[in-house]
Structures are given as C-alpha cells and as structure tokens.
N, C-alpha and C. Protein backbone atom coordinates (compact mmCIF):
# COMPACT_ATOMS: atom_id res chain seq x y z
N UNK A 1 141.80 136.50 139.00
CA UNK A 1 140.82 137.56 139.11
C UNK A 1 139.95 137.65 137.87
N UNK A 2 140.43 137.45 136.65
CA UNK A 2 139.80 137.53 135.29
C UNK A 2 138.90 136.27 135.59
N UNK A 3 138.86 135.31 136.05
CA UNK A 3 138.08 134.34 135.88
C UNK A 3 136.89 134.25 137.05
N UNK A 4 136.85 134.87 138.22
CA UNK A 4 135.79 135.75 138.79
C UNK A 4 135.40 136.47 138.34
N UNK A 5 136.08 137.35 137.28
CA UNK A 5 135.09 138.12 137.11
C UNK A 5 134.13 137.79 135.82
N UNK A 6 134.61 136.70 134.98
CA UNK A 6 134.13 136.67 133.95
C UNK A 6 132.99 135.38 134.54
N UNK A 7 133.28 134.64 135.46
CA UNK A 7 132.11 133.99 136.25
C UNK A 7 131.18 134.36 136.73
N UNK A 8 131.65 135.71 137.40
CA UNK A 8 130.62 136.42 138.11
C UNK A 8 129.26 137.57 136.72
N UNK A 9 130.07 137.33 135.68
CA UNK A 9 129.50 138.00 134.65
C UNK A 9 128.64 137.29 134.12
N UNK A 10 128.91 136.06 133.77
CA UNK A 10 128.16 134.91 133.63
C UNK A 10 126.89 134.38 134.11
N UNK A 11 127.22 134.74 135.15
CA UNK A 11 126.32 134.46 136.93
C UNK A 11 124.90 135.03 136.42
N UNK A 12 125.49 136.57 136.10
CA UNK A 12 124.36 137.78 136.09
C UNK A 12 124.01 137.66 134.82
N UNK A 13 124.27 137.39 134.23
CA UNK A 13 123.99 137.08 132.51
C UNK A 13 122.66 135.97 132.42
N UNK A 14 123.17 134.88 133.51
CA UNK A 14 122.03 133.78 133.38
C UNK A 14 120.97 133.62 134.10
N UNK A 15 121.32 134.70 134.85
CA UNK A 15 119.56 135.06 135.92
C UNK A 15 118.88 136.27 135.42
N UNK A 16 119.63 136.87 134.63
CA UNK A 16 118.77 138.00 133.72
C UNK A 16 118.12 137.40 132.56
N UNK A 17 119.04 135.78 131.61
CA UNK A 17 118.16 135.36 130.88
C UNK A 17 117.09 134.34 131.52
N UNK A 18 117.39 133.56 132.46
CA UNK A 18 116.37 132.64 132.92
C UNK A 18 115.18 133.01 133.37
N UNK A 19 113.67 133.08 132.34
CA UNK A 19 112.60 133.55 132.98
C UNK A 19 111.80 132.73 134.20
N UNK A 20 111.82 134.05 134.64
CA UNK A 20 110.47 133.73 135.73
C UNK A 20 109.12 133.31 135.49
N UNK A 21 108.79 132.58 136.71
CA UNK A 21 107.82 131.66 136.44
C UNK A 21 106.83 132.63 136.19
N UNK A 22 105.85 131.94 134.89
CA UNK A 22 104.32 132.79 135.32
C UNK A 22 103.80 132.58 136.19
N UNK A 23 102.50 133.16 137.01
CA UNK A 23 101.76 133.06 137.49
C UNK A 23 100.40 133.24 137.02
N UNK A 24 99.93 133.12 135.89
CA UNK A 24 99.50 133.71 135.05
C UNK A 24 98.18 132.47 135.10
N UNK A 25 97.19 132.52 134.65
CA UNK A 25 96.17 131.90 134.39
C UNK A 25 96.68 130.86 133.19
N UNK A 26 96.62 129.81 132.67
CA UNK A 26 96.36 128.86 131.79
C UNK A 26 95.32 129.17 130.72
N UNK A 27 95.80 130.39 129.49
CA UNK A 27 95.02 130.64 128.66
C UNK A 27 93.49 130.46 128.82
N UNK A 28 93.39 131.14 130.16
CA UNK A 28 91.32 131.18 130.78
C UNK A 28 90.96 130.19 131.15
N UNK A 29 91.58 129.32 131.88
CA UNK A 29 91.25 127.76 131.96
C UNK A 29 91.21 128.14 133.71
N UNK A 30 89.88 127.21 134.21
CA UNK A 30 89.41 126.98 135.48
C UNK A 30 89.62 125.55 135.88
N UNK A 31 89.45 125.11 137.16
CA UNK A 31 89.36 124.07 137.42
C UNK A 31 87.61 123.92 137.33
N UNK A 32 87.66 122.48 136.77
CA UNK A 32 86.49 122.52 136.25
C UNK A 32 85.27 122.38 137.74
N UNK A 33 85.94 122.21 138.67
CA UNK A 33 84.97 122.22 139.77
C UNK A 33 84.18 123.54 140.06
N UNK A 34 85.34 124.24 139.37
CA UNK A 34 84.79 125.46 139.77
C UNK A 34 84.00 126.77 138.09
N UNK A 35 84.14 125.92 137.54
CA UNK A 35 83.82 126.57 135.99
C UNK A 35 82.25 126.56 136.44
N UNK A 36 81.60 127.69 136.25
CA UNK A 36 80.32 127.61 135.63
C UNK A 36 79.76 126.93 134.92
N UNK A 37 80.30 127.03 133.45
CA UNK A 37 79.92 126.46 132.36
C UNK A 37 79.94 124.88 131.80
N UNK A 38 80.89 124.50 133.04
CA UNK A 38 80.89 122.83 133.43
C UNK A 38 79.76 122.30 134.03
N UNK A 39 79.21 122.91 134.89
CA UNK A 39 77.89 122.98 136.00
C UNK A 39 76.49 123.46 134.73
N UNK A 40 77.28 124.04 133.99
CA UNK A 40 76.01 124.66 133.05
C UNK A 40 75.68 123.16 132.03
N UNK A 41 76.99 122.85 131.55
CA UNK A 41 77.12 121.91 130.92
C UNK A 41 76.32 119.90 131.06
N UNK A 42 76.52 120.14 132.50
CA UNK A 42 75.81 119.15 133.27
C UNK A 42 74.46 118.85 133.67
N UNK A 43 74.47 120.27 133.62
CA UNK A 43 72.61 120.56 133.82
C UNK A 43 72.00 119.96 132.49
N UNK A 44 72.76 120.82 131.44
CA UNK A 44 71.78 120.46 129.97
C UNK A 44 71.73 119.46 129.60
N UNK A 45 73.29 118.62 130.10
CA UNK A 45 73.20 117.17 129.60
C UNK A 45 72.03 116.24 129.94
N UNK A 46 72.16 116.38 131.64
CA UNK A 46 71.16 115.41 132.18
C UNK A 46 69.62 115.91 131.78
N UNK A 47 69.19 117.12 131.74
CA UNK A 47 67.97 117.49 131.31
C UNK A 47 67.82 117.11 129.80
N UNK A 48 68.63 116.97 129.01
CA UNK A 48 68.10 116.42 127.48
C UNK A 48 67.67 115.18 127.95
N UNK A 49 68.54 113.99 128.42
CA UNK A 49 68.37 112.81 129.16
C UNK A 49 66.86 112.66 129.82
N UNK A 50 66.44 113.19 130.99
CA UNK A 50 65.69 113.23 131.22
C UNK A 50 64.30 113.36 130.11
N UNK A 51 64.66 114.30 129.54
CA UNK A 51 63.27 115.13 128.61
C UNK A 51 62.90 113.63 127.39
N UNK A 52 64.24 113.10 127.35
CA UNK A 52 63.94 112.00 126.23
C UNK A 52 63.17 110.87 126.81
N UNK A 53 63.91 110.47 128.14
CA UNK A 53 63.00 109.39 129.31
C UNK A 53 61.68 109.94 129.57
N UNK A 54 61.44 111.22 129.35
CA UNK A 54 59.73 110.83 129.95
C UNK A 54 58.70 110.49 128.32
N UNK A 55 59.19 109.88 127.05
CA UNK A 55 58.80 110.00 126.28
C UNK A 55 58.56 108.32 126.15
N UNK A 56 59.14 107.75 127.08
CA UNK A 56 59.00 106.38 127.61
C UNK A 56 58.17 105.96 129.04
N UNK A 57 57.21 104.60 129.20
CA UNK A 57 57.02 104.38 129.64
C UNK A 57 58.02 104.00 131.52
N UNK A 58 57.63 104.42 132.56
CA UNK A 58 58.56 104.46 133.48
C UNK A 58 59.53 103.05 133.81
N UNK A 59 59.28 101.74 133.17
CA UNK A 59 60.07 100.43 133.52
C UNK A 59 60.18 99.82 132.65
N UNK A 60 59.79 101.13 131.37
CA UNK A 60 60.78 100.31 130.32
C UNK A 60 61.72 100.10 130.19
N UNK A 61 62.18 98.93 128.96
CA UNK A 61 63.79 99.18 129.08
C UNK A 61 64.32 100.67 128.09
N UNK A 62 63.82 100.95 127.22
CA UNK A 62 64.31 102.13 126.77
C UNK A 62 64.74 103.25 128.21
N UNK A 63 63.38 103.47 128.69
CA UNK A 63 63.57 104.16 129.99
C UNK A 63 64.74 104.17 130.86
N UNK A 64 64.71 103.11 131.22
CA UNK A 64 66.29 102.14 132.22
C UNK A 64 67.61 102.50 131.66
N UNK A 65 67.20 102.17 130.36
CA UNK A 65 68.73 102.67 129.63
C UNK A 65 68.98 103.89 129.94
N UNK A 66 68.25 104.56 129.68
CA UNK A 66 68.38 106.35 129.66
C UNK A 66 68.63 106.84 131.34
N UNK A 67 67.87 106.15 132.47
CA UNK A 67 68.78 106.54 133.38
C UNK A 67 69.72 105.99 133.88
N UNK A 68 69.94 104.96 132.79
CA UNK A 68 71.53 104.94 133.64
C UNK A 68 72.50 105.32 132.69
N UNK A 69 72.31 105.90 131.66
CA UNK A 69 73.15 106.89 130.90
C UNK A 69 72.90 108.23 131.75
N UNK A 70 71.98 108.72 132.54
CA UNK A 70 72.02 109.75 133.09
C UNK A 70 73.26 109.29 134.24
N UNK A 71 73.03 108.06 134.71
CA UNK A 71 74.08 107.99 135.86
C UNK A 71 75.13 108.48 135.65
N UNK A 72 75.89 107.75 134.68
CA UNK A 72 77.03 107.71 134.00
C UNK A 72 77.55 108.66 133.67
N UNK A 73 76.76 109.70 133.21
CA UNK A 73 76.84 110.89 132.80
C UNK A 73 77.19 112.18 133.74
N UNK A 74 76.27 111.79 135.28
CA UNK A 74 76.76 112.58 136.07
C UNK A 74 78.36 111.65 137.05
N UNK A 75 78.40 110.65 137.05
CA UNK A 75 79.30 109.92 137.53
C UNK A 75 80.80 110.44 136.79
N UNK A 76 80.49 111.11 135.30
CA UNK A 76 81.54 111.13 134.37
C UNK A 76 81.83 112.83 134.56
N UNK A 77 80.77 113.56 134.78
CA UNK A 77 81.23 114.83 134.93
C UNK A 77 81.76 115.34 137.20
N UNK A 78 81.42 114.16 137.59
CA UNK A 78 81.81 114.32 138.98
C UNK A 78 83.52 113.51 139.17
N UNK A 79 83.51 112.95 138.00
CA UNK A 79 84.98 112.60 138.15
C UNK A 79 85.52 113.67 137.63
N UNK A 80 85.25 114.07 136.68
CA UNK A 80 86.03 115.57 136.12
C UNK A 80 86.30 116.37 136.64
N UNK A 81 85.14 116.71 137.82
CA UNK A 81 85.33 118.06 139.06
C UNK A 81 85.90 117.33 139.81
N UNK A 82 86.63 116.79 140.42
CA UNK A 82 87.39 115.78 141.18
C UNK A 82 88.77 115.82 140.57
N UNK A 83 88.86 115.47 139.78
CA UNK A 83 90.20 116.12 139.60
C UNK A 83 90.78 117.03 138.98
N UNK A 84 91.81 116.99 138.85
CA UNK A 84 93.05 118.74 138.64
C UNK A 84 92.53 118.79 137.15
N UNK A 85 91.99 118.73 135.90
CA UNK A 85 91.16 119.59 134.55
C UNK A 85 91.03 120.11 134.63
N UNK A 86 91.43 121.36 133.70
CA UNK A 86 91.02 122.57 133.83
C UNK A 86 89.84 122.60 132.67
N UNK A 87 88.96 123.49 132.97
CA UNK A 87 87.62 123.51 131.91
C UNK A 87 88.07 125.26 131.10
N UNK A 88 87.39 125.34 129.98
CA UNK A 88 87.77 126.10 128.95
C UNK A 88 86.29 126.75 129.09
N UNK A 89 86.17 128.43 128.47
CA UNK A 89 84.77 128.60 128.61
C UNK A 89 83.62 128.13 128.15
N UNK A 90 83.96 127.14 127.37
CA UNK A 90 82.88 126.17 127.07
C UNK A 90 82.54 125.21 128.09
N UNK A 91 83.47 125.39 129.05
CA UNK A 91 82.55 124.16 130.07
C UNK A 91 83.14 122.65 129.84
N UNK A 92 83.90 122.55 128.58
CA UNK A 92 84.82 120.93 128.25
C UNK A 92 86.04 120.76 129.15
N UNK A 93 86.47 120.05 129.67
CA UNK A 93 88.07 119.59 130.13
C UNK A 93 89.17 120.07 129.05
N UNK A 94 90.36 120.59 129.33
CA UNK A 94 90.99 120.44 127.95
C UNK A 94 92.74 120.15 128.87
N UNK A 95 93.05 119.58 128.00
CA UNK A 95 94.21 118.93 128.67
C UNK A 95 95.46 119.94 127.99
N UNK A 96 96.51 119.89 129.34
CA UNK A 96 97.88 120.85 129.02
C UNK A 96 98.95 120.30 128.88
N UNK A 97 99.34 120.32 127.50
CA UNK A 97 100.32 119.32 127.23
C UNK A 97 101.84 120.86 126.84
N UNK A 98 101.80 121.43 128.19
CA UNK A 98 102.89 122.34 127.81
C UNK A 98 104.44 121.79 128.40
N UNK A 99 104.41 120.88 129.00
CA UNK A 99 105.76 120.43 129.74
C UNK A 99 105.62 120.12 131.11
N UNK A 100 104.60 121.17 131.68
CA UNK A 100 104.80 121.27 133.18
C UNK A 100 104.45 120.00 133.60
N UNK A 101 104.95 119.35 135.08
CA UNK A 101 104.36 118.46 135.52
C UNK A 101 103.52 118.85 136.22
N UNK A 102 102.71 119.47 136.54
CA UNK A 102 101.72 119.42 137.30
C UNK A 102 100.56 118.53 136.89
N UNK A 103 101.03 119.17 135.14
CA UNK A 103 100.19 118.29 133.75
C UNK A 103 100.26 116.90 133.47
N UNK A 104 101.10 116.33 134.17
CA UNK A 104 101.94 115.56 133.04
C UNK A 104 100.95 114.25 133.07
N UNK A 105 100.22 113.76 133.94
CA UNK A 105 99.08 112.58 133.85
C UNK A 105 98.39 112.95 133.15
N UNK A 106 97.86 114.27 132.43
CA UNK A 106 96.83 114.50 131.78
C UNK A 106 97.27 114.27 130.10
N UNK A 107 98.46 114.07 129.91
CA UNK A 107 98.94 113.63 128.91
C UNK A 107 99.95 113.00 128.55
N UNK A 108 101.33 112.43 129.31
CA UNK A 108 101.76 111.62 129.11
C UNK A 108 101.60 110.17 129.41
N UNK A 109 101.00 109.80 129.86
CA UNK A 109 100.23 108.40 130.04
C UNK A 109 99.42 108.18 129.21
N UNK A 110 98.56 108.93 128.74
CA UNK A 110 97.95 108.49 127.09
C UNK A 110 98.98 108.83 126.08
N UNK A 111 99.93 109.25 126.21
CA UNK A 111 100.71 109.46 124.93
C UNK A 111 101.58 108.74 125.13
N UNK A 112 101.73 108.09 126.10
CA UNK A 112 102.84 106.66 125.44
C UNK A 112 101.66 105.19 125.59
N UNK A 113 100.63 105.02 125.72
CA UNK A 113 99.68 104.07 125.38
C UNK A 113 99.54 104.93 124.15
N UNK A 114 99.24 105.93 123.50
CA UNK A 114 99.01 105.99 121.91
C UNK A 114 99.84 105.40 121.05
N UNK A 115 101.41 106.17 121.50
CA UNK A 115 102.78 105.53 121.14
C UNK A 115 102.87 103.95 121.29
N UNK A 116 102.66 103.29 121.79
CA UNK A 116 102.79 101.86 122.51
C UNK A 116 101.75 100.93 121.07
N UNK A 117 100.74 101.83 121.23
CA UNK A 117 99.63 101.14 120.45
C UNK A 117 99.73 101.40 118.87
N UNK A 118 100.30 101.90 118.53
CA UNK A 118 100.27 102.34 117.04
C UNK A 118 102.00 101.88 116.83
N UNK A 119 102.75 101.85 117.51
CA UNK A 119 103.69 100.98 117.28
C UNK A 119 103.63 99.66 117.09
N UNK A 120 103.08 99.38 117.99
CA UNK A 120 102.60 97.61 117.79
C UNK A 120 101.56 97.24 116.81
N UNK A 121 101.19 98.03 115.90
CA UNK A 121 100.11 97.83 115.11
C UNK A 121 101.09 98.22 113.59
N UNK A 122 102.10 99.33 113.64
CA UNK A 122 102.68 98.97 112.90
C UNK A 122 104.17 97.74 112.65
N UNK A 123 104.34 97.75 113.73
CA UNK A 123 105.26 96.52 113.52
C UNK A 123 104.65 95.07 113.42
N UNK A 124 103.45 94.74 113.62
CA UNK A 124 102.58 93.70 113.14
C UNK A 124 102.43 93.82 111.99
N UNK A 125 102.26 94.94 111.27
CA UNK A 125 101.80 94.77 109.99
C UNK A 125 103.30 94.77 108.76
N UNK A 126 104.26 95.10 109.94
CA UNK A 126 105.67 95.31 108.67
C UNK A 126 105.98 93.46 108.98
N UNK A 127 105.52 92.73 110.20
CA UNK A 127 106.23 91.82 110.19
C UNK A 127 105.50 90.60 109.37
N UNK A 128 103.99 91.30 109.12
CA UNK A 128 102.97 90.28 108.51
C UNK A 128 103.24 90.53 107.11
N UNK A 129 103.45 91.65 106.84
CA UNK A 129 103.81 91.92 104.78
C UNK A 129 105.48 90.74 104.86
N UNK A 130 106.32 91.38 105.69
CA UNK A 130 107.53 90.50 105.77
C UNK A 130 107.81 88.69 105.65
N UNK A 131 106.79 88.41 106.00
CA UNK A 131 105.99 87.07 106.45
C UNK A 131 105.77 86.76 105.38
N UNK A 132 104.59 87.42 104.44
CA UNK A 132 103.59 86.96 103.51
C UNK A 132 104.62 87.16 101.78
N UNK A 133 105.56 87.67 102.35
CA UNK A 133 106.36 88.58 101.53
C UNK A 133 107.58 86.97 100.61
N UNK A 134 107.33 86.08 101.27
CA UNK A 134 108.31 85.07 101.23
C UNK A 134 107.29 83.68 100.30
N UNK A 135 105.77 84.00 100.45
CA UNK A 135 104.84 82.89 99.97
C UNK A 135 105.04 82.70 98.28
N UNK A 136 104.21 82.34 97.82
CA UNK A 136 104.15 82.39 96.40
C UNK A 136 103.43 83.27 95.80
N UNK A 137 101.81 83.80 96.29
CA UNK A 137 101.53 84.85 96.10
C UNK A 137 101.76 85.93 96.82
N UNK A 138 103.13 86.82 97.01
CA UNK A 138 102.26 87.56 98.30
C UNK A 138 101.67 88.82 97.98
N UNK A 139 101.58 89.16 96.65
CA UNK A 139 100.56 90.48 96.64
C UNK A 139 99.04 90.14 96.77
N UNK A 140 98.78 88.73 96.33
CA UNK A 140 97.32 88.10 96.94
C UNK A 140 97.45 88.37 98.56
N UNK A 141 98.46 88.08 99.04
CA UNK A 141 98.76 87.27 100.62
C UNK A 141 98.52 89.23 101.31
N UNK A 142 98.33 89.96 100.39
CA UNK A 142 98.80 91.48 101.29
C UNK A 142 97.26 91.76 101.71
N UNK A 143 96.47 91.38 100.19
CA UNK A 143 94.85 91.87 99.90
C UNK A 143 94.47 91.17 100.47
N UNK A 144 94.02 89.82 100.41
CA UNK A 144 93.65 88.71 101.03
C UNK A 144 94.09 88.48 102.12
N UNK A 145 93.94 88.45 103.67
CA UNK A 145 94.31 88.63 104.75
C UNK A 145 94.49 87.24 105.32
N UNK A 146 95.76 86.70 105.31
CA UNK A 146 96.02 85.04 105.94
C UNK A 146 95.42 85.09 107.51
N UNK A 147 94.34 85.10 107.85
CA UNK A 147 93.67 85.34 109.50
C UNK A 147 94.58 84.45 110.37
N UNK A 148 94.76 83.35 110.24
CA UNK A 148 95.50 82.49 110.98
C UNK A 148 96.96 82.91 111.21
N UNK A 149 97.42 83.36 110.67
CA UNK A 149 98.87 83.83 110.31
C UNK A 149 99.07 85.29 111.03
N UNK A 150 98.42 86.17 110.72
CA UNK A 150 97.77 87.39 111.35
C UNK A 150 97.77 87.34 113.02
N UNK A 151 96.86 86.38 112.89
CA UNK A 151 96.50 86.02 114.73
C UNK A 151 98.09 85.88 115.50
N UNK A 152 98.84 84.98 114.37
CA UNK A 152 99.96 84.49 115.26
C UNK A 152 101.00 86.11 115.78
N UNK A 153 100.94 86.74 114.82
CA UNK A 153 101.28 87.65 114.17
C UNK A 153 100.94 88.67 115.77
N UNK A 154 100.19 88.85 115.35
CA UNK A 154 99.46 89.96 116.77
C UNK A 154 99.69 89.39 117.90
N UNK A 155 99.27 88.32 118.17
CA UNK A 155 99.79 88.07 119.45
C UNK A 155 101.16 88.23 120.70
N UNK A 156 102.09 87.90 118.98
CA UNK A 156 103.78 88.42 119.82
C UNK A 156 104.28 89.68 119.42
N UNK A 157 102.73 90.46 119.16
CA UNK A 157 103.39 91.64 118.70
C UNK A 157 103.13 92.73 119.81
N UNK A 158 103.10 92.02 121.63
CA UNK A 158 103.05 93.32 122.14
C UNK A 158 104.31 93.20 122.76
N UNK A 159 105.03 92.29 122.20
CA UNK A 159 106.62 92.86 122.85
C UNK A 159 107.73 94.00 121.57
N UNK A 160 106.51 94.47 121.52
CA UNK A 160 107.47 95.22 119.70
C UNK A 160 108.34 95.62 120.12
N UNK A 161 108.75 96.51 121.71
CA UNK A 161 109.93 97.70 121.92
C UNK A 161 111.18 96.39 121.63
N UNK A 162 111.15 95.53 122.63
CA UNK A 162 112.56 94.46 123.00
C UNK A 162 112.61 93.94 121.48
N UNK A 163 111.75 93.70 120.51
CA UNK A 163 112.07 93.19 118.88
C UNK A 163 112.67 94.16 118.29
N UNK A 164 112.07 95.02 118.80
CA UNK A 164 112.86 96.61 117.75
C UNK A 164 114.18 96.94 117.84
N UNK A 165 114.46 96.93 119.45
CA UNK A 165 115.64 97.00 120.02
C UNK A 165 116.52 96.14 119.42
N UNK A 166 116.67 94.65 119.64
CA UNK A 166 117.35 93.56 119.26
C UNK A 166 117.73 93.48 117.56
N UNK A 167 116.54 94.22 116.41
CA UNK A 167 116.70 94.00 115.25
C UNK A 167 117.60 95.57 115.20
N UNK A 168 117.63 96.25 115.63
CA UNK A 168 118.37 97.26 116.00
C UNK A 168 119.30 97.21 115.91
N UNK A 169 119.62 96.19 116.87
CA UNK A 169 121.51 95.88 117.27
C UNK A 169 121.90 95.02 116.63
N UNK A 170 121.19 94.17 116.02
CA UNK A 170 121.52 93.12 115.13
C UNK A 170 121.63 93.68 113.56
N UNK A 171 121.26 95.36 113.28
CA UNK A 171 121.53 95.11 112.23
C UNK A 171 120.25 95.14 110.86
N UNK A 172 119.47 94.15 111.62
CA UNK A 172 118.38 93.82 110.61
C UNK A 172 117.20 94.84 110.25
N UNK A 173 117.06 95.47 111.61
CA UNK A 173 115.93 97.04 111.23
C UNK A 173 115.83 97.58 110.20
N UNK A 174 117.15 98.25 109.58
CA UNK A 174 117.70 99.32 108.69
C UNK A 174 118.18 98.41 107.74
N UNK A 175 117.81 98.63 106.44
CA UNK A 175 118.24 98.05 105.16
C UNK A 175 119.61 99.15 105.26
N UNK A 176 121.16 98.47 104.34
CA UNK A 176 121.76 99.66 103.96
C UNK A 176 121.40 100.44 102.36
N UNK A 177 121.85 102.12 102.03
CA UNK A 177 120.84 102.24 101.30
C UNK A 177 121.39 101.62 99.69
N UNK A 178 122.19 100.68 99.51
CA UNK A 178 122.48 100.49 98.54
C UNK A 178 120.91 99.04 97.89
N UNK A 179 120.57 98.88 99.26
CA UNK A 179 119.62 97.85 98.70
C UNK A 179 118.14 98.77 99.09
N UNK A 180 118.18 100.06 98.81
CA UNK A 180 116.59 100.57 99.33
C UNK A 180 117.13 101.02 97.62
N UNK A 181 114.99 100.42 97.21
CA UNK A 181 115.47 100.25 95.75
C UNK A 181 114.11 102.45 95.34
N UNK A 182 114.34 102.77 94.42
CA UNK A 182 114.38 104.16 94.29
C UNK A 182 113.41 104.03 92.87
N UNK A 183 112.06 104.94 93.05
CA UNK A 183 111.16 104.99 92.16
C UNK A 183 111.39 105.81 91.15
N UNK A 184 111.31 105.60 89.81
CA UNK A 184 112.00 106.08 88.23
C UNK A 184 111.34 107.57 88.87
N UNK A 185 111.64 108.72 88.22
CA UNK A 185 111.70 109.92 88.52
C UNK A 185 110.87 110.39 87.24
C-alpha cells in the first residue's frame, strides 16, 4: 500500500511539474507568407532594382544583369513565402533554433554542414602542421605553405569523422598530459 501510494504521489508530482505546451506566438514571428513587412520588403527590393535599370539603356548588358537579379530576387523571396519561416517585424526570415522539431530543418542541417566543415578544415590543418612538423624547416614549412602537400592534405580530409574516431581508439588523438609541454608562468 505504501508503494501506491508513494507512486501515486509521484504520478501527481510529475504532471504538476511537466509544463504545458505553449501556444503562444514565437516571440512576434509570422509566417512570412503572411507578414506584411516581407511583402513590404519585396516591393522595395525590386523597385530599387528597377529604379537602377532604367538608368541603363534597355539591352544592355548592365540592364540584363539587373533584371535578372530582379528575378532572383523575387524567385528568392517566393521561396521564403513557400515555406514554414517565420518573418520578424522587419520583414527578414529568422530561424528557431529552440529544440522543437517543427524547426529542426531550419537549423540542424546547416549546423552539422557548419560542424562537418570547420571540422575538416581543422583537422587538415592539425594534420598539415603534423606533416610539416617532421621536415627540416618546419616553422618555414607552417608560413610558407607546401601547396602540393596541402592539396594531398585536403583531399583525404573529408573523411575526418572515421580518422578521428580510429585515432581515438588507437590512442593517438590525445597526447597523455605528461608529454603536453606547459608555458613558463
């Protein structure tokens, strides 16, 4: 009986702390299809566009360029109203990186291509000092950039996760700290 009841206490304990969902607006955020100030935003764009093209002859190429930066421009704000962005009262997209999935394309897919990419850019460069680190000069070899060596370098450096992993387990990643050497104080 003590253990019903202290379950059942439990029970009520964790639906009194577990909050309820908001329903709440997204700190003033619209879908941008429907924002004003997105529509406001689009107008001014393409009208600067425009106002600069008539300052050109009609088949020029300056001209040409400019409308098809107008294209682009409305092509770029009709993808925006097209999908789930919410627009801010300025009329910009702004992305919600609070957890929810409803969000989660709007920022985890660039945040592991950020992750992905700045990993592999630093493990190219720990494996190219590591590399250059063994020559005869290598504080020349750090300033002075071996291009050929580099190239090789980058190339097998978009498998960094499975190298990381493996120097990982092997050991070799992590110096122990008796050999991480410590700057005079």
């Amino acid at each position: 009986m003590k253990r019903f009841n202290l379950s059942t206490l439990l029970i009520a304990i964790l639906i009194l702390i577990i909050p309820k969902q908001a329903l709440a607006e997204i700190g003033g955020l619209t879908k941008c299809s429907e924002s004003p100030a997105f529509e406001k935003r689009l107008k001014a764009s393409v009208k600067k566009l425009e106002q600069r093209r008539t300052q050109y002859e009609i088949d020029s190429p300056p001209a040409l360029a400019l409308q098809q930066q107008i294209e682009r421009t409305k092509a770029r704000f009709d993808k925006y109203s097209r999908s789930e962005l919410l627009c801010g009262t300025d009329g910009l997209p702004h992305l919600i990186a609070d957890g929810r999935w409803s969000h989660a394309a709007e920022f985890i897919l660039p945040g592991f291509g950020f992750i992905y990419i700045s990993g592999w850019i630093g493990w190219v460069g720990r494996k190219y000092v590591r590399a250059v680190s063994t020559t005869k000069n290598p504080t020349e070899s750090e300033i002075i950039i071996n291009v050929p060596l580099a190239l090789k370098i980058m190339t097998t450096g978009y498998i960094w996760p499975i190298s990381a992993w493996q120097e990982l387990i092997s050991k070799e990643l992590v110096l122990p700290s008796d050999e991480i050497t410590v700057s005079p104080r």
